[in-house]
N, C-alpha and C. Protein backbone atom coordinates (compact mmCIF):
# COMPACT_ATOMS: atom_id res chain seq x y z
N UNK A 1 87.08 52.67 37.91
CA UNK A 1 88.37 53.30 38.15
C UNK A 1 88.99 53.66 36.81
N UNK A 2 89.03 54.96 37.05
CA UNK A 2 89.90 55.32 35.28
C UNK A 2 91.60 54.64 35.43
N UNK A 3 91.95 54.94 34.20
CA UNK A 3 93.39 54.72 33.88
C UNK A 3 93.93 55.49 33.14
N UNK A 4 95.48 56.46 32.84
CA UNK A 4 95.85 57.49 32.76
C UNK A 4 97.44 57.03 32.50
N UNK A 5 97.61 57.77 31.21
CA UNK A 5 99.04 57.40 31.20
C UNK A 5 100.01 58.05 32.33
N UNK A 6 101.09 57.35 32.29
CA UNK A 6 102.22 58.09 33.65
C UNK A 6 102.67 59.27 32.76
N UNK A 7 102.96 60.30 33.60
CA UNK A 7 103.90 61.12 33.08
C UNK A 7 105.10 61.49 34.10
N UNK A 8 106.15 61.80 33.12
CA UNK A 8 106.32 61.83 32.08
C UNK A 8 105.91 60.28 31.07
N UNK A 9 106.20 60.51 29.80
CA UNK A 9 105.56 59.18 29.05
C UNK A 9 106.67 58.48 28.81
N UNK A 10 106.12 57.34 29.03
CA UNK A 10 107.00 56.19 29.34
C UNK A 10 106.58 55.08 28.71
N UNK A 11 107.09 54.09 28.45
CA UNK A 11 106.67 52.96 27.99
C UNK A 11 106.71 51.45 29.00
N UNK A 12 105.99 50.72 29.08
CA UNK A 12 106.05 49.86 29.60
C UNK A 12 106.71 48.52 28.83
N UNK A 13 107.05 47.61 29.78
CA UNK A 13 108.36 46.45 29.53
C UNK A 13 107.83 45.64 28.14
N UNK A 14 106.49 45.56 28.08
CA UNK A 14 105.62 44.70 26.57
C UNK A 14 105.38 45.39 25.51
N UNK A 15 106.16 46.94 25.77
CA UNK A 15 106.25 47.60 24.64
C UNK A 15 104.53 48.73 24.64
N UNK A 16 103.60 48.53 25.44
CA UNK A 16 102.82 49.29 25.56
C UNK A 16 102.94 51.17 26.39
N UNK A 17 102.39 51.88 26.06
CA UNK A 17 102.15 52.68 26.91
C UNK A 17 101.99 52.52 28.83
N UNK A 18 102.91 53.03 28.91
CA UNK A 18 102.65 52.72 31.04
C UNK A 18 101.75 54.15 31.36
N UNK A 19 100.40 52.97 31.69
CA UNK A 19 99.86 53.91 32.62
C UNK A 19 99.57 53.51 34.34
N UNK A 20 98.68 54.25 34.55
CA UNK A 20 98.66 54.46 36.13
C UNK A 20 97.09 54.16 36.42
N UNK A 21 96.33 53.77 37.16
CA UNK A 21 94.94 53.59 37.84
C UNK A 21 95.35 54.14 39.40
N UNK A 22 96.64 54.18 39.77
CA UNK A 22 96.48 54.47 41.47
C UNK A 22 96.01 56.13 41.34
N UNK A 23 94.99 56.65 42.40
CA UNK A 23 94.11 57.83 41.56
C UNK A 23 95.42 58.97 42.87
N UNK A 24 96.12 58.45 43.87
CA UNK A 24 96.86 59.69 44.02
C UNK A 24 98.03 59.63 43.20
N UNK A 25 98.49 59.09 42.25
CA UNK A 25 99.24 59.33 41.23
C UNK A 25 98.80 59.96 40.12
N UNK A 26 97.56 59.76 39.93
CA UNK A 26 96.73 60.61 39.12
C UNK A 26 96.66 62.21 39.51
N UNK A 27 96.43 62.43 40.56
CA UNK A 27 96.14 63.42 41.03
C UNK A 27 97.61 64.39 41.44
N UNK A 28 99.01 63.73 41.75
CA UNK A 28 99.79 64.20 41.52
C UNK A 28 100.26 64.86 40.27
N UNK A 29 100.08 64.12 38.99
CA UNK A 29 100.46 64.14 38.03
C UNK A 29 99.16 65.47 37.20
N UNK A 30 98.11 65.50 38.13
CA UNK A 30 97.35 66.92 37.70
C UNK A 30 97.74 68.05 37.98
N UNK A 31 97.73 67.80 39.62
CA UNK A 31 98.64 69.02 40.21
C UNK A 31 99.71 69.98 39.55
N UNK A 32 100.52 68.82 39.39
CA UNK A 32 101.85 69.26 38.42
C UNK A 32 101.39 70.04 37.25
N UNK A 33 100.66 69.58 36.51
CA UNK A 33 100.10 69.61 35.60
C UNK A 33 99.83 70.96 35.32
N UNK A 34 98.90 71.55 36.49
CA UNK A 34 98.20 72.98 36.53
C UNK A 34 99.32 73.67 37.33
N UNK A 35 100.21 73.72 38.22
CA UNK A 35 101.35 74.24 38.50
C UNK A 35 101.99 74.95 37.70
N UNK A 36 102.36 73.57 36.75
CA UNK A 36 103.46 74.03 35.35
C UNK A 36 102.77 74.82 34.77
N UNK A 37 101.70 75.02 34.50
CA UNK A 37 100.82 75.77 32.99
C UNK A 37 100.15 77.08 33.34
N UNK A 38 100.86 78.18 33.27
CA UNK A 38 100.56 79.45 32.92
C UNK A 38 98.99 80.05 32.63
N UNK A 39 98.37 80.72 33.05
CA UNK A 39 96.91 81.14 32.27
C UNK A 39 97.27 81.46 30.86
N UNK A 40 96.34 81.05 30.41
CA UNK A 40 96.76 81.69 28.34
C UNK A 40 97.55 80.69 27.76
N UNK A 41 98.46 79.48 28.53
CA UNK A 41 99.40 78.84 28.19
C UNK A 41 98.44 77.83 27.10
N UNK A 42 97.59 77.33 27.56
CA UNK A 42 97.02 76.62 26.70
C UNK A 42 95.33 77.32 25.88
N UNK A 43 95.51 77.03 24.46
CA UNK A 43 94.90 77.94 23.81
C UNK A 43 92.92 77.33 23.96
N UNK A 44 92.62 76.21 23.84
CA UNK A 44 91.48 76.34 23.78
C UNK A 44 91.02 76.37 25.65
N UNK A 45 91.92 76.24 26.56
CA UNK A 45 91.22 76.58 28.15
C UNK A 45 92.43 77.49 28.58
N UNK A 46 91.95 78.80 28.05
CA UNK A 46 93.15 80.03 28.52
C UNK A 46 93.35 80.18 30.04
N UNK A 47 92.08 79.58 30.47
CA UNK A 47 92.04 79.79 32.25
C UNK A 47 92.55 78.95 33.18
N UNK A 48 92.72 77.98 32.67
CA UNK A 48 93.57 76.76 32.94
C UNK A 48 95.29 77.34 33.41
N UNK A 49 95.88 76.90 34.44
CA UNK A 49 97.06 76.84 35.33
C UNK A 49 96.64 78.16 36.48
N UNK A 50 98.13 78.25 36.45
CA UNK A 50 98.42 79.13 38.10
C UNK A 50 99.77 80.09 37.33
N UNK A 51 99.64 81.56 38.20
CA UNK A 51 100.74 82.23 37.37
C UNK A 51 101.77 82.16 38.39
N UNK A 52 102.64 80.82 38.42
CA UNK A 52 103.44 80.75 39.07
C UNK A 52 104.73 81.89 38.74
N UNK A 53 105.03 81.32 37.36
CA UNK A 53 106.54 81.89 37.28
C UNK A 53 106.41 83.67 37.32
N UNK A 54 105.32 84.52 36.84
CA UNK A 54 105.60 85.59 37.20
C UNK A 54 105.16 86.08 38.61
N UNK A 55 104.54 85.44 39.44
CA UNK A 55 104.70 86.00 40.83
C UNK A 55 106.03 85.56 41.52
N UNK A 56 106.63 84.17 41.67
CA UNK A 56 107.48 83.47 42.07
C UNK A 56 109.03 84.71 41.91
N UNK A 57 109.27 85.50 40.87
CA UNK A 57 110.37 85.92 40.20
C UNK A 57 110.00 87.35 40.58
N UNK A 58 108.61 87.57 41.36
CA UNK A 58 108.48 89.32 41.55
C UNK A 58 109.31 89.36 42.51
N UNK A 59 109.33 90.73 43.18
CA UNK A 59 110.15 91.11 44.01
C UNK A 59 109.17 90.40 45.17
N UNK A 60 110.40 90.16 46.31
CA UNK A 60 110.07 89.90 47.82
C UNK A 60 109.23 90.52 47.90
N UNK A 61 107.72 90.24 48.21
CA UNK A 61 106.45 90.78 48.94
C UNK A 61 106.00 89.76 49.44
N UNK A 62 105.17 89.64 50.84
CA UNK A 62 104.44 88.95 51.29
C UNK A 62 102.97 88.98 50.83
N UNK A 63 102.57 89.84 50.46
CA UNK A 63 101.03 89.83 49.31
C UNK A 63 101.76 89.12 48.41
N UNK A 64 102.22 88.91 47.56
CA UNK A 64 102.56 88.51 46.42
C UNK A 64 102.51 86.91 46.31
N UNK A 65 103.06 86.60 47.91
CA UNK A 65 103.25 85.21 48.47
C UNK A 65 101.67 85.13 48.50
N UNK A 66 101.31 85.77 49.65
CA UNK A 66 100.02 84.88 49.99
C UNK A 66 98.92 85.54 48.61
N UNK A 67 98.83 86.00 47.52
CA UNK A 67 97.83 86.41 46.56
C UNK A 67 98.40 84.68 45.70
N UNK A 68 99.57 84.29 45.59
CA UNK A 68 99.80 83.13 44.93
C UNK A 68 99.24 82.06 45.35
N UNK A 69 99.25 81.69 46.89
CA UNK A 69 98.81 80.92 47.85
C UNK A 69 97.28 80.92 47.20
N UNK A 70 96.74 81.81 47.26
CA UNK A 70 94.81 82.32 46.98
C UNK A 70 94.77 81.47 45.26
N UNK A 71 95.59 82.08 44.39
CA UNK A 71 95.47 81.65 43.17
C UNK A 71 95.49 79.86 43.55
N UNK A 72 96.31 79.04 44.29
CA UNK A 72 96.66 78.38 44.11
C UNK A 72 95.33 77.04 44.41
N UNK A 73 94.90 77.64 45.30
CA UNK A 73 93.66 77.20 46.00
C UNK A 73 92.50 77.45 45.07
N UNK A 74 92.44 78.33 44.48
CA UNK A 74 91.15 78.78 43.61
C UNK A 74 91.70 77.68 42.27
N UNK A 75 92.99 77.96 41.93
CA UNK A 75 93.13 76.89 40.27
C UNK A 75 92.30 75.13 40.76
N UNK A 76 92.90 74.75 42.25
CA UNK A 76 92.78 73.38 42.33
C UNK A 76 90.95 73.60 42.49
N UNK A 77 90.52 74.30 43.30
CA UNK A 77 89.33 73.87 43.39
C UNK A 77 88.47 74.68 42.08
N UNK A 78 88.64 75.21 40.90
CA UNK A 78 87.93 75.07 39.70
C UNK A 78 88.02 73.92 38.68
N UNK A 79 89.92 73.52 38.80
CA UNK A 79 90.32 72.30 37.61
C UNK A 79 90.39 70.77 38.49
N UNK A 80 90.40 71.08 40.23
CA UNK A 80 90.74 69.81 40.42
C UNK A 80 89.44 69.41 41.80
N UNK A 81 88.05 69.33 41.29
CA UNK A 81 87.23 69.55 42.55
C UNK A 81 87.43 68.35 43.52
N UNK A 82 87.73 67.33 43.00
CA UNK A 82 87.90 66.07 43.73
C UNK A 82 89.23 65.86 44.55
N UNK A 83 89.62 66.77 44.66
CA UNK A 83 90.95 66.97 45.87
C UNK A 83 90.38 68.17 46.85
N UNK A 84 91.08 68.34 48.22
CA UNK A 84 91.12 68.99 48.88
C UNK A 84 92.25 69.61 49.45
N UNK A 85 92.50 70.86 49.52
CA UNK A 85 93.67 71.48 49.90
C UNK A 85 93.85 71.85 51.48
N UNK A 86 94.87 71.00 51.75
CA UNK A 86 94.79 71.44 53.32
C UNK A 86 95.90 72.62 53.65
N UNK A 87 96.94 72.47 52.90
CA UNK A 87 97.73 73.99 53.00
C UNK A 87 98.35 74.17 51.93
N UNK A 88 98.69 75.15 51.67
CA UNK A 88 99.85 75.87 50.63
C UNK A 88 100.99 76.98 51.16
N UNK A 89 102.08 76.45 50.88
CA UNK A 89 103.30 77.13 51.37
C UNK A 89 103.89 77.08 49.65
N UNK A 90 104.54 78.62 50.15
CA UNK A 90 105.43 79.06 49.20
C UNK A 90 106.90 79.17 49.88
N UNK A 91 107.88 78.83 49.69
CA UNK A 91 109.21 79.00 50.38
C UNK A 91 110.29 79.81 49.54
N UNK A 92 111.32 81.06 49.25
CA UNK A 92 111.77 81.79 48.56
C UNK A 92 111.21 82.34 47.53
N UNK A 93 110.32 82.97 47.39
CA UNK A 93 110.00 83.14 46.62
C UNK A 93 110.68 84.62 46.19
N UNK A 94 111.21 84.86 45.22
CA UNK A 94 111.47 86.47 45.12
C UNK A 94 113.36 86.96 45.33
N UNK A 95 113.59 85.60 45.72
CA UNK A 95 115.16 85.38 45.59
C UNK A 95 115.81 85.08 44.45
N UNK A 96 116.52 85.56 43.29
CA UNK A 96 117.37 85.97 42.50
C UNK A 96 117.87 84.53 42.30
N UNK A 97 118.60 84.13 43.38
CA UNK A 97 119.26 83.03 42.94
C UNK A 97 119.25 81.82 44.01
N UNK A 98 118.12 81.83 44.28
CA UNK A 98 117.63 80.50 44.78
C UNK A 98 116.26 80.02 44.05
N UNK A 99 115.92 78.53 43.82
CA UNK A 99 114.94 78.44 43.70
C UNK A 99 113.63 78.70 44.58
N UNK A 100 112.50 78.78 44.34
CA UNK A 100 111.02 79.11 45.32
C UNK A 100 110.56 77.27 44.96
N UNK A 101 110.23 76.73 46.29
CA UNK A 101 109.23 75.82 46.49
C UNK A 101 108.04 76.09 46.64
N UNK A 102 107.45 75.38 45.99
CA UNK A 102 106.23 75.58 46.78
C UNK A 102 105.51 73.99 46.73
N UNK A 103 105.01 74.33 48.19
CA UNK A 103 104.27 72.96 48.53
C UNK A 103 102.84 73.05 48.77
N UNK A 104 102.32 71.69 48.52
CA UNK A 104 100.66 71.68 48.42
C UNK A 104 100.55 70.41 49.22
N UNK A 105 99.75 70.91 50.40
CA UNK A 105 99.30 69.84 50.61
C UNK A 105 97.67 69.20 50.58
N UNK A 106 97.91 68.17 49.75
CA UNK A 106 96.07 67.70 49.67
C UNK A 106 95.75 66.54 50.00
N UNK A 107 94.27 65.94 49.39
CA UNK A 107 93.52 65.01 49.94
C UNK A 107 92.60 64.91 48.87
N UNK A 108 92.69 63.57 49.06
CA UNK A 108 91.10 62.97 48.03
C UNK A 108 89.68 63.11 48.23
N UNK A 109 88.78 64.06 47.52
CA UNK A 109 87.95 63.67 48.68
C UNK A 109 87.11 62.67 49.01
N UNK A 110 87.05 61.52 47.55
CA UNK A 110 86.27 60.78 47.80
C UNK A 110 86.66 59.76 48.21
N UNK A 111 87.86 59.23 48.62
CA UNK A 111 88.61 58.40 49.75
C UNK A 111 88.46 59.03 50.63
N UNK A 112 88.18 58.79 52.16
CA UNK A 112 88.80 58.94 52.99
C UNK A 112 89.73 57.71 54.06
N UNK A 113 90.66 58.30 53.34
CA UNK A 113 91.22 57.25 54.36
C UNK A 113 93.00 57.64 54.33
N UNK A 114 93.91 57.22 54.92
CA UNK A 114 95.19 57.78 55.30
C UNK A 114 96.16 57.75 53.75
N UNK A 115 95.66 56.60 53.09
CA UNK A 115 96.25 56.73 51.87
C UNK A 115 96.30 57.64 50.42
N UNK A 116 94.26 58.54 50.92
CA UNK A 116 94.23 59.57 49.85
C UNK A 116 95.05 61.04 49.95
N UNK A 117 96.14 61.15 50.76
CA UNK A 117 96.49 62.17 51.20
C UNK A 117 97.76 62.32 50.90
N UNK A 118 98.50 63.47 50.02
CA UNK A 118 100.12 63.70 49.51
C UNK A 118 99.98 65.16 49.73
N UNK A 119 101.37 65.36 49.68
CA UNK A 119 102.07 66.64 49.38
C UNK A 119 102.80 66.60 48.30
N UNK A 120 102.25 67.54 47.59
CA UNK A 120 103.06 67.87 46.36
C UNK A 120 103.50 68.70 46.26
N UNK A 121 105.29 69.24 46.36
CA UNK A 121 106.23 69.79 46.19
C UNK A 121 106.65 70.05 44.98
N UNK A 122 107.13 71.24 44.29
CA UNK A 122 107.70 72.00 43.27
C UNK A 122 108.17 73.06 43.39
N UNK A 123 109.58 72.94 42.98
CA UNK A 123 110.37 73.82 42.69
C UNK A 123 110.59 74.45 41.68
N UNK A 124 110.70 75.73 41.82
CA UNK A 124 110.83 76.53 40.54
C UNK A 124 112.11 77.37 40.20
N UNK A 125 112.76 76.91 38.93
CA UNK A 125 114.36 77.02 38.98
C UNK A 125 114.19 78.68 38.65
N UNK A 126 115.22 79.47 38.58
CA UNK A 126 115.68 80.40 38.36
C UNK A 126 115.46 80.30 36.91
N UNK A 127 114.44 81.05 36.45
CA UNK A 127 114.05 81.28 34.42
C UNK A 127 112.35 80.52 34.49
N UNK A 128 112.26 80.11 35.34
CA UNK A 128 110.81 79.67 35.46
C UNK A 128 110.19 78.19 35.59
N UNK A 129 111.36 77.10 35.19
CA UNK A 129 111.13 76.06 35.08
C UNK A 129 110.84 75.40 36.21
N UNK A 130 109.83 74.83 36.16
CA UNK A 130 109.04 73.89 37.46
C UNK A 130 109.43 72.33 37.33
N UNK A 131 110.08 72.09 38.25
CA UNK A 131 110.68 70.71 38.41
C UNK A 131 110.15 70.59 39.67
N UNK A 132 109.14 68.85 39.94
CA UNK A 132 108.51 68.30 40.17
C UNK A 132 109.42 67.80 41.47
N UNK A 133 108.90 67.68 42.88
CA UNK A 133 109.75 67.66 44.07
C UNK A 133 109.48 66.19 44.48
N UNK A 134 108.35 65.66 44.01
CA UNK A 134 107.91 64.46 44.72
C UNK A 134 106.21 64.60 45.09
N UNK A 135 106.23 63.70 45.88
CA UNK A 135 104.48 63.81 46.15
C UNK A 135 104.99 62.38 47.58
N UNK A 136 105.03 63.37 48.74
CA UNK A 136 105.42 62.33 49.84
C UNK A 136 104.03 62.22 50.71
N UNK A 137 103.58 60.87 51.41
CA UNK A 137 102.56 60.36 51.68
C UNK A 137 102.57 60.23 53.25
């Protein structure tokens, strides 16, 4: 079983680094991870994330929605093969002055069992910023 610092980074009460071994906290904390991060955003894996913030901020289209949905599914299953995506919803997307959610819902695949399974929710503020909704079980 690996171990993985928490993020955000935190410290634990003995003064060490707090990390995490529970692997759907792990796997939340990837999600997020590739959500937040732009293609090109990071320089030595340019292919790495999802282009959230410029589809999220296009105009109201329903291609636009579901071509994000497609990206979203293709990022997890190149960067994240050991999850499974059972849906992806986008909610406002293309509204001015509301934020766009978007939710993921997945699965472990090499658990099976009722506990490898979250939804991970993110919201994306008005300017692009992705703030982290939870990961409910």
């Amino acid at each position: 079983m690996s171990t993985e610092a928490v993020v955000p980074f935190a410290l634990a009460s003995d003064g060490s680094i707090q990390a995490t071994s529970d692997p759907n906290a792990q796997s939340q904390q990837h999600l997020t991870s590739l959500l937040s991060t732009a293609p090109t955003e990071r320089v030595m894996v340019p292919t790495y994330g999802v282009p959230v913030k410029s589809t999220v901020f296009a105009p109201d289209d329903e291609i636009a929605v579901n071509q994000l949905q497609k990206q979203i599914q293709a990022a997890i299953a190149t960067w994240e093969p050991n999850l499974s995506v059972n849906s992806v919803s986008v909610v406002g997307a293309g509204d001015a002055n509301d934020p766009a959610n978007i939710s993921v819902d997945w699965s472990i695949n090499a658990i099976q069992n009722a506990n490898s399974r979250g939804v991970l929710t993110a919201t994306i503020l008005v300017g692009g910023l992705v703030v982290e909704g939870g990961n409910t079980q």
